[in-house]
C-alpha atoms as a PDB file:
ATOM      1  CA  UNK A   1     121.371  99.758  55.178  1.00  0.00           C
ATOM      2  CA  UNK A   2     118.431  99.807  56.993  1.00  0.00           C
ATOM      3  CA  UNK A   3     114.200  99.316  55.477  1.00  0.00           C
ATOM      4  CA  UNK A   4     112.617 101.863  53.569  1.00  0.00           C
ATOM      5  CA  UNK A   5     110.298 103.543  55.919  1.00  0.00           C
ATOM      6  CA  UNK A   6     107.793 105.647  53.256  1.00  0.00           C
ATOM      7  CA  UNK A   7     108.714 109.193  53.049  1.00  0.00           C
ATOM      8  CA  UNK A   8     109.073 112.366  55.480  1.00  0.00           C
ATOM      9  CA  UNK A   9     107.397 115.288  55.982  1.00  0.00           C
ATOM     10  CA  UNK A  10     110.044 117.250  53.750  1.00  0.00           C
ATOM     11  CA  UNK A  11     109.653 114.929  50.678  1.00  0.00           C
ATOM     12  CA  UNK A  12     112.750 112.870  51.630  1.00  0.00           C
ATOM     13  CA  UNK A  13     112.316 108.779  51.206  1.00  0.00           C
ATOM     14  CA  UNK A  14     113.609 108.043  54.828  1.00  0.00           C
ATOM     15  CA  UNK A  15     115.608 104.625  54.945  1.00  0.00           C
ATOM     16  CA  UNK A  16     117.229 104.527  58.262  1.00  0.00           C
ATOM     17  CA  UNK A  17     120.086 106.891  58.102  1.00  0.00           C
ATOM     18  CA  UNK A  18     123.669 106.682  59.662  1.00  0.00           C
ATOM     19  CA  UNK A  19     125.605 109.124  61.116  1.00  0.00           C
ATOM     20  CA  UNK A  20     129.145 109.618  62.007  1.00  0.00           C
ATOM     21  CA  UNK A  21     128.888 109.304  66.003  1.00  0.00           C
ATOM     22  CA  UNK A  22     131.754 110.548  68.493  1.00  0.00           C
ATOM     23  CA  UNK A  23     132.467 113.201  70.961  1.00  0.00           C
ATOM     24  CA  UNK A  24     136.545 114.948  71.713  1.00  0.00           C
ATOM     25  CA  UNK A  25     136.264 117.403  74.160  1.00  0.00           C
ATOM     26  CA  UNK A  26     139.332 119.383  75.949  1.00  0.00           C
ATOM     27  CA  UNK A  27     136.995 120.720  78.492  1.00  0.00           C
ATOM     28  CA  UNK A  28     139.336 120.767  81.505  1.00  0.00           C
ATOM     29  CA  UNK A  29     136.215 118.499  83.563  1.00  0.00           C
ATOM     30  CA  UNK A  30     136.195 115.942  81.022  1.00  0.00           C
ATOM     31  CA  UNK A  31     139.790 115.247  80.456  1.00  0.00           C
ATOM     32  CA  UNK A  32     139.891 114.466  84.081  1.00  0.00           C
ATOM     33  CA  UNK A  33     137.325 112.563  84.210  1.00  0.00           C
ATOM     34  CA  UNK A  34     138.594 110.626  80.982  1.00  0.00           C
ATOM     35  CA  UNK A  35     135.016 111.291  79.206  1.00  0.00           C
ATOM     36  CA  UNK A  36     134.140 112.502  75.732  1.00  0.00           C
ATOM     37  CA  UNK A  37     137.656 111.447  74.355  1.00  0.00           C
ATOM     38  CA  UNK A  38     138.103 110.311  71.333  1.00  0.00           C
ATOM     39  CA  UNK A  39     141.012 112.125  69.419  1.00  0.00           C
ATOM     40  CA  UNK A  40     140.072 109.731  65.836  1.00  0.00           C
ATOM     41  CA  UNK A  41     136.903 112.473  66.181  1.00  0.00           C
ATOM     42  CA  UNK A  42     138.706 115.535  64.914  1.00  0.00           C
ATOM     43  CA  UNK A  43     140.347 113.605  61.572  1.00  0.00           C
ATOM     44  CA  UNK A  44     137.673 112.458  59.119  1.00  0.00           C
ATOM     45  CA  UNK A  45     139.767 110.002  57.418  1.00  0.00           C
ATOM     46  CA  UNK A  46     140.220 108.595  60.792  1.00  0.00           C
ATOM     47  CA  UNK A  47     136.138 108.490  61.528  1.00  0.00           C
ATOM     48  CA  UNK A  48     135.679 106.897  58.632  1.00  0.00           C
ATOM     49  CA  UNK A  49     137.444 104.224  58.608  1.00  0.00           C
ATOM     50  CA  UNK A  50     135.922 103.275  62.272  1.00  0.00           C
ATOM     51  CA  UNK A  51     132.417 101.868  61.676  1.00  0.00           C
ATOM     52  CA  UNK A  52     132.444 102.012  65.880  1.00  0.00           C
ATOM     53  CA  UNK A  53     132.187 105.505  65.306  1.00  0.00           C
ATOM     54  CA  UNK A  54     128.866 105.653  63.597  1.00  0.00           C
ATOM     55  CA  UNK A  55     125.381 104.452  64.799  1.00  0.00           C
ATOM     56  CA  UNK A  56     121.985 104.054  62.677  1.00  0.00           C
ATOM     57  CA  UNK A  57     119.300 106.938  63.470  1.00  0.00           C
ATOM     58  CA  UNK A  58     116.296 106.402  64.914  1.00  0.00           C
ATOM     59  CA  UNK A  59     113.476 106.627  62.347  1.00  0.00           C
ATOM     60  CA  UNK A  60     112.626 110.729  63.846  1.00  0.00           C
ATOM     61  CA  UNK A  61     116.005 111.196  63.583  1.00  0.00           C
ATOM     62  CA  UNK A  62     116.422 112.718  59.855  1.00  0.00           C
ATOM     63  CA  UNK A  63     119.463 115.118  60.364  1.00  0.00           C
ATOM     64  CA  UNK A  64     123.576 114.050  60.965  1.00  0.00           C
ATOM     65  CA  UNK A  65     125.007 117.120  62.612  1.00  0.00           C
ATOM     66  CA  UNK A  66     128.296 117.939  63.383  1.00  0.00           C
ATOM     67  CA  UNK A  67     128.780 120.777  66.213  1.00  0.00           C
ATOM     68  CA  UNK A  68     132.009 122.316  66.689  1.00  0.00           C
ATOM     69  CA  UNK A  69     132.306 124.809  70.544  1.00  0.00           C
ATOM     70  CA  UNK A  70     135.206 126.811  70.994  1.00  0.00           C
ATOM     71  CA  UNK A  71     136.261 129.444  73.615  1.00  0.00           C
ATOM     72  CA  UNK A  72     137.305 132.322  72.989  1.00  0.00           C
ATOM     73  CA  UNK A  73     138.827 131.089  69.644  1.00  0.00           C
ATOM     74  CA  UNK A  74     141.057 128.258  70.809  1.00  0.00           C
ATOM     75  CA  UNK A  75     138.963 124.336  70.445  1.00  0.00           C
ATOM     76  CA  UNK A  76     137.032 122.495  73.050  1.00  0.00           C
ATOM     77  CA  UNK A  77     134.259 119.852  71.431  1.00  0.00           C
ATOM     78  CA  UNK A  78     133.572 118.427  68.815  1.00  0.00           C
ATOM     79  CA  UNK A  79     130.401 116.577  68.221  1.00  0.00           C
ATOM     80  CA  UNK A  80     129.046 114.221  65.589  1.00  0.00           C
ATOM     81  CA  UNK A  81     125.758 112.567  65.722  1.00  0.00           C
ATOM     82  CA  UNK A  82     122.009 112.256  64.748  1.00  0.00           C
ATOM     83  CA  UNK A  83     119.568 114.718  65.228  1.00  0.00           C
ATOM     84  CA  UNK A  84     115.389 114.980  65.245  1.00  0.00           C
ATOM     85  CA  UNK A  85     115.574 118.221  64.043  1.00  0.00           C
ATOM     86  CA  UNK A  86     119.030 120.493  63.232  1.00  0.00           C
ATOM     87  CA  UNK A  87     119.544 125.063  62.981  1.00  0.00           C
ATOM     88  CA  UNK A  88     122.607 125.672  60.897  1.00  0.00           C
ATOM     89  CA  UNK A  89     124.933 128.252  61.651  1.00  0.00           C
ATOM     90  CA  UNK A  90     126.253 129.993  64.571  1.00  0.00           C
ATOM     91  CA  UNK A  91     125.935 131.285  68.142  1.00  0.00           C
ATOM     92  CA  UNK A  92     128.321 133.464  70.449  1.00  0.00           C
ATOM     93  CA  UNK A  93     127.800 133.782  73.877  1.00  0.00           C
ATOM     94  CA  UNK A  94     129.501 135.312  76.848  1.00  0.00           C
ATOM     95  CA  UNK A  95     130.855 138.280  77.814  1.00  0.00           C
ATOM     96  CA  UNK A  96     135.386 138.354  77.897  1.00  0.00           C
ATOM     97  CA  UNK A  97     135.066 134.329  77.491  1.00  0.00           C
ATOM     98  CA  UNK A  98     133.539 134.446  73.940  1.00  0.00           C
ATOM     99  CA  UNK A  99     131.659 130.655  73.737  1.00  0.00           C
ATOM    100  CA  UNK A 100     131.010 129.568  70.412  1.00  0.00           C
ATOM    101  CA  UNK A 101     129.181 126.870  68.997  1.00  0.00           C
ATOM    102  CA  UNK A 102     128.860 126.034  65.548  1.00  0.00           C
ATOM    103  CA  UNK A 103     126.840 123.676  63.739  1.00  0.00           C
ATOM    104  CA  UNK A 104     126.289 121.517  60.678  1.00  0.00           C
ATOM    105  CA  UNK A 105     123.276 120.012  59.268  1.00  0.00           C
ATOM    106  CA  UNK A 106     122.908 117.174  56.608  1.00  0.00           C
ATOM    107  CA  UNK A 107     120.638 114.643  55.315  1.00  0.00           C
ATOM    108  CA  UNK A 108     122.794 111.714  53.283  1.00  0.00           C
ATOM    109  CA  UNK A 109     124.463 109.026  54.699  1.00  0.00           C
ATOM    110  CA  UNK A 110     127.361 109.868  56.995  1.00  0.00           C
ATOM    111  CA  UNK A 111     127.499 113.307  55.486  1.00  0.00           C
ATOM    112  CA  UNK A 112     128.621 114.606  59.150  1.00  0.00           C
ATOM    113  CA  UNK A 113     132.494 114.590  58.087  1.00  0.00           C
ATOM    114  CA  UNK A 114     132.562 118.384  58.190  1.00  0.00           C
ATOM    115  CA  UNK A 115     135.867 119.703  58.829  1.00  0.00           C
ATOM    116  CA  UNK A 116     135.903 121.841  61.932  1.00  0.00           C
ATOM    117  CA  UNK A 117     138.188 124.307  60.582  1.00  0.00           C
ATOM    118  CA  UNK A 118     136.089 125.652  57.938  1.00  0.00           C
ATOM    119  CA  UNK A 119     133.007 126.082  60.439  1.00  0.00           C
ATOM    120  CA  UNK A 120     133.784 129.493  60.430  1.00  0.00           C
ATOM    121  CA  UNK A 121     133.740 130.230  57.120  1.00  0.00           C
ATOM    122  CA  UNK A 122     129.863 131.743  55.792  1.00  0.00           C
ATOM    123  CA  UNK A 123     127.915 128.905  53.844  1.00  0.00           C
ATOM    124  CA  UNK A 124     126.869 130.058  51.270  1.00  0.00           C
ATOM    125  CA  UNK A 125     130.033 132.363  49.900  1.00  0.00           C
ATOM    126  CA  UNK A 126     132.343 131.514  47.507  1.00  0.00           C
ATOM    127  CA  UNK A 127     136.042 131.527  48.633  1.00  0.00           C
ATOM    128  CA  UNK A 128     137.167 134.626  46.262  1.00  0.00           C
ATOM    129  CA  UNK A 129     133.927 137.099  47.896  1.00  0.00           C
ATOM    130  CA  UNK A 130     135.417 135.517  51.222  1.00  0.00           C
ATOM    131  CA  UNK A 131     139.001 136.794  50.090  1.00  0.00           C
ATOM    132  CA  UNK A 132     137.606 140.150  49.129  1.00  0.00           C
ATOM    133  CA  UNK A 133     135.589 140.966  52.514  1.00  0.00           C
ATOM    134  CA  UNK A 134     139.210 140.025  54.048  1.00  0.00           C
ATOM    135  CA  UNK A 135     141.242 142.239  52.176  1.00  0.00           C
ATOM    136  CA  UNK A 136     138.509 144.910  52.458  1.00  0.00           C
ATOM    137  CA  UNK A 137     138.500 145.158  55.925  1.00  0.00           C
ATOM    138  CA  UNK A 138     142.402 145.083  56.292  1.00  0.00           C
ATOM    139  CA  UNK A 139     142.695 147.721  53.627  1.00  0.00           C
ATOM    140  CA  UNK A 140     139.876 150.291  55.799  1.00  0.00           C
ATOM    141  CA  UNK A 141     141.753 149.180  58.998  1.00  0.00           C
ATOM    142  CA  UNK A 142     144.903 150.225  57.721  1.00  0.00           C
ATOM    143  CA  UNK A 143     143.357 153.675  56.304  1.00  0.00           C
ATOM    144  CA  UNK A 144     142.021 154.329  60.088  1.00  0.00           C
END
């Protein structure tokens, strides 16, 4: 890839890292417009195999994110790119349009291949706790 540029402030050796890089948005401006559209964005073994689809980081740029926004449940982005600094996790906003954005953080080379469908899911849990908080919940809605 790129020269070894000495390490980061975190301890990382920094060579120049590469990111997956594309935008597919279904925001009703951008469709129009013809902007932010590239459907090979949403399938990973489709981003992959495009090397137009990834670009090298600039040397502050330590982080490949991927950041998925939906409205009110139903997709509208999806975002894959390099990042100075990243906050995993995340945010809802609005009030009867529900906007959420969710995002990825990672530090290897074109690590950003996150699948948008599990951006939901908590990071840290194992699937069978995930299970069990499910059926919990169904179980006390159904004794209410």
């Amino acid at each position: 890839m790129g020269q070894e540029t000495g390490g980061d402030s975190d301890g990382f050796q920094n060579e120049q890292l590469q990111c997956n890089y594309c935008v597919h948005s279904r925001k009703n401006k951008d469709v129009s417009e013809g902007v932010k559209h590239e459907p090979d964005c949403m399938n990973h073994l489709k981003f992959l195999s495009r090397p137009d689809l990834r670009r090298t980081c600039t040397p502050s740029e330590k982080y490949c994110v991927t950041t998925v926004t939906n409205l009110n449940g139903f997709f509208i982005e999806v975002e894959r790119d390099c990042a100075e600094s990243c906050e995993q996790g995340c945010e809802q906003h609005g009030y009867g349009l529900f906007h959420t954005e969710c995002t990825r953080c990672c530090r290897e080379p074109l690590c950003n291949e996150f699948d948008g469908r599990h951006f939901y899911e908590p990071l840290d849990a194992p699937r069978s706790q995930q299970l069990f908080f499910i059926l919990f919940f169904i179980a006390v809605a159904l004794v209410l």
